[in-house]
C-alpha atoms as a PDB file:
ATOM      1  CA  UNK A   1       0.000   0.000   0.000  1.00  0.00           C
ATOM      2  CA  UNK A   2       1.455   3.303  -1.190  1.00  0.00           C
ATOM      3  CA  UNK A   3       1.376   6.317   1.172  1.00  0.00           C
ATOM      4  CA  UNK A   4      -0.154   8.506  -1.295  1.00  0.00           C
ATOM      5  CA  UNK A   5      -1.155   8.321  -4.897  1.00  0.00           C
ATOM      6  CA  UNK A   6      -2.275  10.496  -7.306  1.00  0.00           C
ATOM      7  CA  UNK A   7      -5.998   8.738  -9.008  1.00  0.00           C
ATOM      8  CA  UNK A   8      -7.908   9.501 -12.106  1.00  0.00           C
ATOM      9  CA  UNK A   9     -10.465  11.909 -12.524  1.00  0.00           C
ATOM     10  CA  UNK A  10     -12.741   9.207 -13.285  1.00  0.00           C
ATOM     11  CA  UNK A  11     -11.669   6.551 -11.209  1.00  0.00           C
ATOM     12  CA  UNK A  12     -14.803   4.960  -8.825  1.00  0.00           C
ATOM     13  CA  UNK A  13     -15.037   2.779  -6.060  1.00  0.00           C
ATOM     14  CA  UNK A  14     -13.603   1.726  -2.755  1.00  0.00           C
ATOM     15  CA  UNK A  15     -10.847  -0.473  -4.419  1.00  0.00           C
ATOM     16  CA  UNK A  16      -8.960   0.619  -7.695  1.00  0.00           C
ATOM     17  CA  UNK A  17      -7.001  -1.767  -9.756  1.00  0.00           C
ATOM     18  CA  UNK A  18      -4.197   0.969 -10.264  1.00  0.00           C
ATOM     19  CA  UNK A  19      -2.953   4.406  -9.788  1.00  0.00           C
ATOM     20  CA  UNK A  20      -1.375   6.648 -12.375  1.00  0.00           C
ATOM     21  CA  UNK A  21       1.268   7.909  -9.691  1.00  0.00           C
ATOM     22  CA  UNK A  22       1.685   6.417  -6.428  1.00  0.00           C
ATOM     23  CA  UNK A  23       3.909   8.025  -3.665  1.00  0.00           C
ATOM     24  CA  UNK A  24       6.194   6.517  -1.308  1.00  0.00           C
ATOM     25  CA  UNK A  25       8.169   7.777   2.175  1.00  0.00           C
ATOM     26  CA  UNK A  26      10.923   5.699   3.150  1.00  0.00           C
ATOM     27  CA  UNK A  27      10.739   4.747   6.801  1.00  0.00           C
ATOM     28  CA  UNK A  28      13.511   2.249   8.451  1.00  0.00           C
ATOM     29  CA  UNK A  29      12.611  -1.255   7.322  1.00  0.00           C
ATOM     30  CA  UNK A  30      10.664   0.297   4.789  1.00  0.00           C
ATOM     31  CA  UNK A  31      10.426  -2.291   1.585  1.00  0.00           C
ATOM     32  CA  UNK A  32       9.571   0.330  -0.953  1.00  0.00           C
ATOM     33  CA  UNK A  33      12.249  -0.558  -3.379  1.00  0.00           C
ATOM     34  CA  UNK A  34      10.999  -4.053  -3.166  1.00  0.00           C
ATOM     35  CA  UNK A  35       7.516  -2.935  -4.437  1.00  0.00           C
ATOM     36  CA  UNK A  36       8.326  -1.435  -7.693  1.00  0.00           C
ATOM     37  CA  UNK A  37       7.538  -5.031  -9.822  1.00  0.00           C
ATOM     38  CA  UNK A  38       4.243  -4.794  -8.433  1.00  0.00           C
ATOM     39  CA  UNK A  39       3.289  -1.169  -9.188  1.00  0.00           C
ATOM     40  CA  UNK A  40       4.547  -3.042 -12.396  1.00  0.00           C
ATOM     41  CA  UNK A  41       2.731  -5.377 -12.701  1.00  0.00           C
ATOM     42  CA  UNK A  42      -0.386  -3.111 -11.554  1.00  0.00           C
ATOM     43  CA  UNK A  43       0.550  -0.614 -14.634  1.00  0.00           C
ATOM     44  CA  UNK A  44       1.155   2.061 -11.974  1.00  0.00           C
ATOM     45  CA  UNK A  45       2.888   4.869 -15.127  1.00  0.00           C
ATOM     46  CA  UNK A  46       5.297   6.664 -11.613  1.00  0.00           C
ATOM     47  CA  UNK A  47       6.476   6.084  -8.623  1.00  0.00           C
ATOM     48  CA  UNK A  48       7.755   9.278  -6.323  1.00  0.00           C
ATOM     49  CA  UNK A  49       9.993   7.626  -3.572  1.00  0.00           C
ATOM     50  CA  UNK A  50      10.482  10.716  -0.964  1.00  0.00           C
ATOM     51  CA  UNK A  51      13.559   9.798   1.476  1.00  0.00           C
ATOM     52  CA  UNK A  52      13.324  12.009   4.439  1.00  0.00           C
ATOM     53  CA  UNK A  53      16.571  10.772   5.620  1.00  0.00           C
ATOM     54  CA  UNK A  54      18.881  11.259   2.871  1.00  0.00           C
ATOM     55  CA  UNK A  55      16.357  14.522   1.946  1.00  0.00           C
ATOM     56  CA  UNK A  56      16.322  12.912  -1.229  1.00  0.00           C
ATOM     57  CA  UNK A  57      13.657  12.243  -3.947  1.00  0.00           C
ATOM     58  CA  UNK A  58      13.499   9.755  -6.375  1.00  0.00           C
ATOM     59  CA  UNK A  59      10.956   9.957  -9.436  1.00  0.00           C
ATOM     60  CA  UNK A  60      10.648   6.676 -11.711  1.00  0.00           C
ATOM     61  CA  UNK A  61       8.441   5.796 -14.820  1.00  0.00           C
ATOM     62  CA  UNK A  62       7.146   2.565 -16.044  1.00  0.00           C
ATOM     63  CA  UNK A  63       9.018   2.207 -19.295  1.00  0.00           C
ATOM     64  CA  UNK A  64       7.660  -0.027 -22.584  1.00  0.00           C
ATOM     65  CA  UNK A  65       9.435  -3.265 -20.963  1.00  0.00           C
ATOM     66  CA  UNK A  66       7.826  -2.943 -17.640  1.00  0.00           C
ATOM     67  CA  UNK A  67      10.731  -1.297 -15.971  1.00  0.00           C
ATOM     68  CA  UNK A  68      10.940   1.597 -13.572  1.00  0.00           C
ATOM     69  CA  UNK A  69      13.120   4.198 -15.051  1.00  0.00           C
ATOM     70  CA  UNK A  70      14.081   7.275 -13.029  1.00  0.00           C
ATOM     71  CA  UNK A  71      12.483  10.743 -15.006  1.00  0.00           C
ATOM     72  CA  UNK A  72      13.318  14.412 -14.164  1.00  0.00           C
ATOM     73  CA  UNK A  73      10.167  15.416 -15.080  1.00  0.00           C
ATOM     74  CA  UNK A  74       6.858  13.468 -14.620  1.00  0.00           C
ATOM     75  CA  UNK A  75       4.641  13.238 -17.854  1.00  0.00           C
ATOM     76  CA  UNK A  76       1.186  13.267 -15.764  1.00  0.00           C
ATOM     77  CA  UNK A  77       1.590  16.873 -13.629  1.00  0.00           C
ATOM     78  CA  UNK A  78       3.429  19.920 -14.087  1.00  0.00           C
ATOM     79  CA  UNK A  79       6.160  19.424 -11.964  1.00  0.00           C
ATOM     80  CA  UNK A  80       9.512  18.290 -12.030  1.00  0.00           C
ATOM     81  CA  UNK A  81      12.301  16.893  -9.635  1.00  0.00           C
ATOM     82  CA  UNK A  82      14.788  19.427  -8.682  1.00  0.00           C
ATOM     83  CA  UNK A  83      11.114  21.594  -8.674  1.00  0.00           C
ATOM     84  CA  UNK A  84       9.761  19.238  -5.878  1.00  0.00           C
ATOM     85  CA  UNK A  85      13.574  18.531  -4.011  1.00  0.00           C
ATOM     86  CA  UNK A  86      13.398  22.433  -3.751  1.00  0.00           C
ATOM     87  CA  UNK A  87      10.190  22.704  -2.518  1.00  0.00           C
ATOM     88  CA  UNK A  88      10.358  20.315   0.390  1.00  0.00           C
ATOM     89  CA  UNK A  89      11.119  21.612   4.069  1.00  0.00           C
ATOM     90  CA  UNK A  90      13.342  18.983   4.906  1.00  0.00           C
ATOM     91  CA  UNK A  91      13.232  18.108   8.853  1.00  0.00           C
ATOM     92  CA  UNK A  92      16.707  19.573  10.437  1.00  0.00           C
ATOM     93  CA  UNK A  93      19.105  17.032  10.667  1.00  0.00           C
ATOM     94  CA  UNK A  94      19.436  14.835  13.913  1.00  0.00           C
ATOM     95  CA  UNK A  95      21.989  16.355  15.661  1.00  0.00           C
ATOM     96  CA  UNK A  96      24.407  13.258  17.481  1.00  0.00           C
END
């Protein structure tokens, strides 16, 4: 289950088959990266993987083999990566 996702206009009903763009937060012994053949396999066209640790973002496309590609720029909004990186308010590092 994806923490977020982005759903067509259209789309009806309590359970959908698929998402255009799903989104993702990486938590510790999060198995995100392990999803990505299912949002595959589900014909789920990008995956944003937000990393709140690393204050990274990672935005990936299902290519015409089935494989998750990373994009700079997602075909279904306006908005691209270094847009969105720049636009977070990262939490302040843990101090140690």
């Amino acid at each position: 289950m994806p923490d977020g996702g982005l759903l067509n206009p259209d789309a009806q009903g309590v359970w959908l088959h698929t998402a255009p763009l799903v989104v993702e937060i990486l938590s510790a012994g999060d198995q995100t990266w392990e999803k990505l053949p299912f949002y595959a396999a589900h014909d789920v066209q990008e995956i944003l993987i937000v990393d709140p640790e690393q204050q990274q973002v990672h935005w990936l496309a299902l290519d015409g083999d089935g494989r998750c590609e990373p994009i700079q720029s997602s075909r279904l909004i306006a908005l691209g990566l270094a847009e969105l990186q720049t636009a977070i308010h990262w939490p302040a590092a843990a101090q140690s």
